[in-house]
Every structure is written in C-alpha cells, then in structure tokens.
Protein backbone atom coordinates (compact mmCIF):
# COMPACT_ATOMS: atom_id res chain seq x y z
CA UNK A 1 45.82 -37.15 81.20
CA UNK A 2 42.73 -34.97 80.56
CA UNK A 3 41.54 -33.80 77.13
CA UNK A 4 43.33 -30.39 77.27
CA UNK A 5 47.30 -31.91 77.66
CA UNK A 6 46.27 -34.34 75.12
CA UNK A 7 45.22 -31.96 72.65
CA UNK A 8 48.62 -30.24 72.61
CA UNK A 9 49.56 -33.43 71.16
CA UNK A 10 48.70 -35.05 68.02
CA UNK A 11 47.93 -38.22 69.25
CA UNK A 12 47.69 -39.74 66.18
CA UNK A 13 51.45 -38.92 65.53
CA UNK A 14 51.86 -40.53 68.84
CA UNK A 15 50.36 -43.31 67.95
CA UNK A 16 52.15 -42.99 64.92
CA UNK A 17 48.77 -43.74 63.26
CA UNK A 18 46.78 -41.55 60.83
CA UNK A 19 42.96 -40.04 61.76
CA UNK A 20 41.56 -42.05 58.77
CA UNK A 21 42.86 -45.45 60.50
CA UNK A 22 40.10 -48.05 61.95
CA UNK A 23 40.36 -49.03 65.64
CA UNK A 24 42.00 -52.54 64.46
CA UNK A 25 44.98 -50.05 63.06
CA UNK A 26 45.01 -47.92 66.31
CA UNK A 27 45.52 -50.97 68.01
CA UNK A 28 47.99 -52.65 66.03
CA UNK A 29 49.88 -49.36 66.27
CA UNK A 30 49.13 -49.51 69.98
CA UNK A 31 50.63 -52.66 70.79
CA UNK A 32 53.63 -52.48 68.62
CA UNK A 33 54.63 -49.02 70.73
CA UNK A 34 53.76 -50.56 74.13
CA UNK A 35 55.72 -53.21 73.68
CA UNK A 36 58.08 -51.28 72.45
CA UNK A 37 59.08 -48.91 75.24
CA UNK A 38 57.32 -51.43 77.83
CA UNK A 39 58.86 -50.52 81.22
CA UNK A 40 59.73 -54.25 81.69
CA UNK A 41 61.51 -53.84 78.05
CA UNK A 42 63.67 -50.77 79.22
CA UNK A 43 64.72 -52.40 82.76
CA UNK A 44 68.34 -53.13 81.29
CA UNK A 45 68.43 -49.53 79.82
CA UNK A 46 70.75 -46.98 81.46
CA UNK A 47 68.01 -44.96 84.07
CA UNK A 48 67.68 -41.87 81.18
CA UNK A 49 66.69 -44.10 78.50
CA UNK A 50 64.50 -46.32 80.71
CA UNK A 51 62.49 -42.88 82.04
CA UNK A 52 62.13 -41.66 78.36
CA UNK A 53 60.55 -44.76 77.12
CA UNK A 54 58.33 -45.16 80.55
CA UNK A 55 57.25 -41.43 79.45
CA UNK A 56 56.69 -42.16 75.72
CA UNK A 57 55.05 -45.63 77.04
CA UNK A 58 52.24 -43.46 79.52
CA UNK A 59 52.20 -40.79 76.42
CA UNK A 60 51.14 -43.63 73.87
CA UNK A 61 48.78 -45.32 76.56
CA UNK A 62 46.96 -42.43 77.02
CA UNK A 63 46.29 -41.49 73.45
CA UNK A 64 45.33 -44.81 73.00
CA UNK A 65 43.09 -44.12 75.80
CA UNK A 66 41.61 -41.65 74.33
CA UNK A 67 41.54 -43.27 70.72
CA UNK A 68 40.19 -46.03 71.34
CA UNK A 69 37.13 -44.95 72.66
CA UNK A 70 34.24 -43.96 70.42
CA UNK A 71 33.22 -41.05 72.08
CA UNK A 72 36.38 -39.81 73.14
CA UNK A 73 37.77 -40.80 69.86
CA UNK A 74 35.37 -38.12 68.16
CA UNK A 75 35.06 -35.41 70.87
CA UNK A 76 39.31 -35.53 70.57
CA UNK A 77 38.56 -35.36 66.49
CA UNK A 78 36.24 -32.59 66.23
CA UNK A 79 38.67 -30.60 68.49
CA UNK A 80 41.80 -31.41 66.44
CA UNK A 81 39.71 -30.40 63.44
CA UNK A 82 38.75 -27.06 64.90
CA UNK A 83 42.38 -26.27 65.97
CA UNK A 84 43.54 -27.64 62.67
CA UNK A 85 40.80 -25.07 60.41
CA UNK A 86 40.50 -22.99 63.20
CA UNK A 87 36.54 -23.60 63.27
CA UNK A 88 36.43 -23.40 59.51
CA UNK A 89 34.31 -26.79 59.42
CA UNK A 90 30.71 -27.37 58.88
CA UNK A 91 28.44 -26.38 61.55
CA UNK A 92 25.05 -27.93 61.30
CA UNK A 93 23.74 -24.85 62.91
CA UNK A 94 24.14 -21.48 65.21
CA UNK A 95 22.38 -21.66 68.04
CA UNK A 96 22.20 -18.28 70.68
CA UNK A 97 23.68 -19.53 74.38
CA UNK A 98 19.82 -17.18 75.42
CA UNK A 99 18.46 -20.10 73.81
CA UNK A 100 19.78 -22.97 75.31
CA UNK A 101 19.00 -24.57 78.56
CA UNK A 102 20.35 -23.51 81.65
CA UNK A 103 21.18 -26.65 83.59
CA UNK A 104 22.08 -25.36 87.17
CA UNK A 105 23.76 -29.01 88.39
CA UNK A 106 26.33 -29.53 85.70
CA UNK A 107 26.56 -25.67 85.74
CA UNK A 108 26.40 -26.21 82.18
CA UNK A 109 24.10 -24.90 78.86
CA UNK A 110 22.82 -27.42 77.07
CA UNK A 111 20.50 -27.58 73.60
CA UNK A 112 19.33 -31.14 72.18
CA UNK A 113 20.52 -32.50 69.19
CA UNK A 114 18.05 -33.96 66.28
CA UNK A 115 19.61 -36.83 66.66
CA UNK A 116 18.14 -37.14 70.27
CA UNK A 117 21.30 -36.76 72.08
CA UNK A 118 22.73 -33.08 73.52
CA UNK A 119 25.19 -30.35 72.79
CA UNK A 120 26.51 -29.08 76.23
CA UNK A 121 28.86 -25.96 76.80
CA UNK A 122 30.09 -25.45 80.21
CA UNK A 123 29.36 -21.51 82.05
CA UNK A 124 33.65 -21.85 82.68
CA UNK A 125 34.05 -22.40 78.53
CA UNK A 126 31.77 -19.45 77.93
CA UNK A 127 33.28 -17.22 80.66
CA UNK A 128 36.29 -18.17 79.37
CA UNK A 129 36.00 -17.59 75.53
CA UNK A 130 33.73 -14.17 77.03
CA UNK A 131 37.05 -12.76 78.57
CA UNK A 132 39.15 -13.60 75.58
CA UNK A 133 36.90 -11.74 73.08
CA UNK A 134 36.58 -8.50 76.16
CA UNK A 135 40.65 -8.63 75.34
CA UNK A 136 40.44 -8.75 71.53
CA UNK A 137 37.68 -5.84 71.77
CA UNK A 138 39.79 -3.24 71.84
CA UNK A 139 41.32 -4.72 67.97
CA UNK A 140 37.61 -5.35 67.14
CA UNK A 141 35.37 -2.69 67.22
CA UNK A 142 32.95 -3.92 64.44
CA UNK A 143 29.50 -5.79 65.68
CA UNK A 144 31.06 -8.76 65.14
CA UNK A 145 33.75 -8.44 67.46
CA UNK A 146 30.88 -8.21 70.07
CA UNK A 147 29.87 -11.84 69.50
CA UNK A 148 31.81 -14.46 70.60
CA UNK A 149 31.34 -18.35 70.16
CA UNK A 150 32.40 -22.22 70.29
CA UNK A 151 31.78 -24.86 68.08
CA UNK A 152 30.04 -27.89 70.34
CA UNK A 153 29.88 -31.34 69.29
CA UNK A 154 26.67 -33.44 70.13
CA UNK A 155 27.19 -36.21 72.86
CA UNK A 156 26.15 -38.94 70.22
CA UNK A 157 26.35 -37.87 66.59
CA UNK A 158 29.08 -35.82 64.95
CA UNK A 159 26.55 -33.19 64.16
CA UNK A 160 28.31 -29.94 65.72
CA UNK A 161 26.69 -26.66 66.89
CA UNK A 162 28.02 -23.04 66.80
CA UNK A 163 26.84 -21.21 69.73
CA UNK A 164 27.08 -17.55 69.83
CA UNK A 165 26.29 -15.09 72.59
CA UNK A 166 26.98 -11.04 73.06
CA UNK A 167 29.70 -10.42 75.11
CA UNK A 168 27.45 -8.39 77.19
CA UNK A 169 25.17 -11.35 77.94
CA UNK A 170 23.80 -12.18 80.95
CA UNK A 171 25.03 -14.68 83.65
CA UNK A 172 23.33 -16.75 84.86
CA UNK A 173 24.10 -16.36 88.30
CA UNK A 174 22.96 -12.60 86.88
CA UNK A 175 19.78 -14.03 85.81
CA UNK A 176 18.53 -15.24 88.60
CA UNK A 177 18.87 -12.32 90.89
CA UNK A 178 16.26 -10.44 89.09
C-alpha cells in the first residue's frame, strides 16, 4: 500500500495506537491486532467474517509497515500533521523551487538540509499543486493567489521546508530549450 491510500487512513487509529506512542507500543498494538484477525485465526469464520478480518489484518500490517519504520514513520507524521493543520506547522524556512536544484534523473528538485541530508519535491508534485492553484485562480486574484507551495520534509531530520514558486514558473523541460 503506498503512502497516498495510507494517508486516507489514520493509521494510528488502525493501529489503535496514539502518534505520541514509542515503537515498543506500536508493536505491542501490532501484535495484539495480528493475532487478532490472523487469517489462520478466522479459518473457522463464516467466508464474510474471515475476508473482513484478512482485510483489517493487511490494513493493520501495512500501517505497521509504515510505523514502524523511522523514516517512514516521520515522512507519514509530517503529512498527517499538514492534513491535520492544513500546513499551519512550523516551517524552518521558504525556499523558491528557482532556487533549488534541478536533478534531471529523479526528475525531481531538490535543496540540502543543514542538517546535511535533502529536501526533495518531485516536477509531478509541483505540476500537480501548479494546476490546482491555475483552478483556484479564478477565486484568487490577489498576488498571493499567484504563488503556490508544499511543505517538504528533509530525508533525515524533521526540519521541514516551504517551497514556493509563481504559477507562471518555468519548466524545466521549458528551461532547457532556451
């Protein structure tokens, strides 16, 4: 299950955990619910039952999958955060996308972090987030309805970035025509 299904989901709640909860308690949590609606458990179970635990059983894997990784753990908490405040978090700084590096083989920007790792946005998130705003223009017609941006979390600290760019920016693929 990829980041995006999983973030229509509070995992936590799957997990039936809370954010503030160590790894030990994710994985207590973890285990009780696995065994719990283990498809071995169910086999007994009339087939309707058995196929809603086997779902709840890959559901609770895969946040646990997700949770119990560092790094996954606090890419899938910085986004929860965002959708929870709707980016009203702290934001160690605002960086412009024209300043960022252009890295043509992950067809991604990318900036580096103090702490020595990166903050990365992908050309598909800011195309993406680009065409969103061009449909919201028409309700914003002040200058700041012409900027658009995403919160980005560094690769190794939980510093986060907000990068902004004009909606009239240039692509890339633009770029290097010239």
């Amino acid at each position: 299950m990829g980041m995006c299904e999983a973030e229509k989901k509070d995992l936590y709640a799957v997990l039936g955990a809370s954010p503030s909860d160590s790894v030990q308690q994710l994985r207590h949590r973890y285990q009780q619910l696995a065994l719990q609606y283990h498809p071995d458990r169910l086999r007994g179970e009339c087939s309707s039952e058995a196929e809603s635990g086997v779902k709840k059983f890959l559901e609770v894997d895969a946040a646990w999958r997700i949770l119990s990784d560092e790094a996954t753990r606090r890419r899938y908490d910085l986004q929860r955060r965002a959708q929870l405040l709707k980016q009203d978090w702290p934001v160690d700084s605002t960086v412009h996308l024209e300043d960022m590096t252009w890295d043509q083989d992950e067809s991604a920007y990318t900036y580096c972090c103090r702490c020595g790792g990166a903050f990365s946005v992908s050309e598909e998130e800011v195309e993406e987030e680009t065409q969103k705003r061009q449909q919201d223009e028409d309700v914003e017609e002040t200058g700041e309805g012409r900027h658009r941006g995403v919160v980005v979390c560094c690769d190794t600290c939980s510093l986060s970035l907000y990068v902004t760019w004009s909606l009239h920016r240039m692509t890339p693929t633009s770029k290097r025509q010239k």
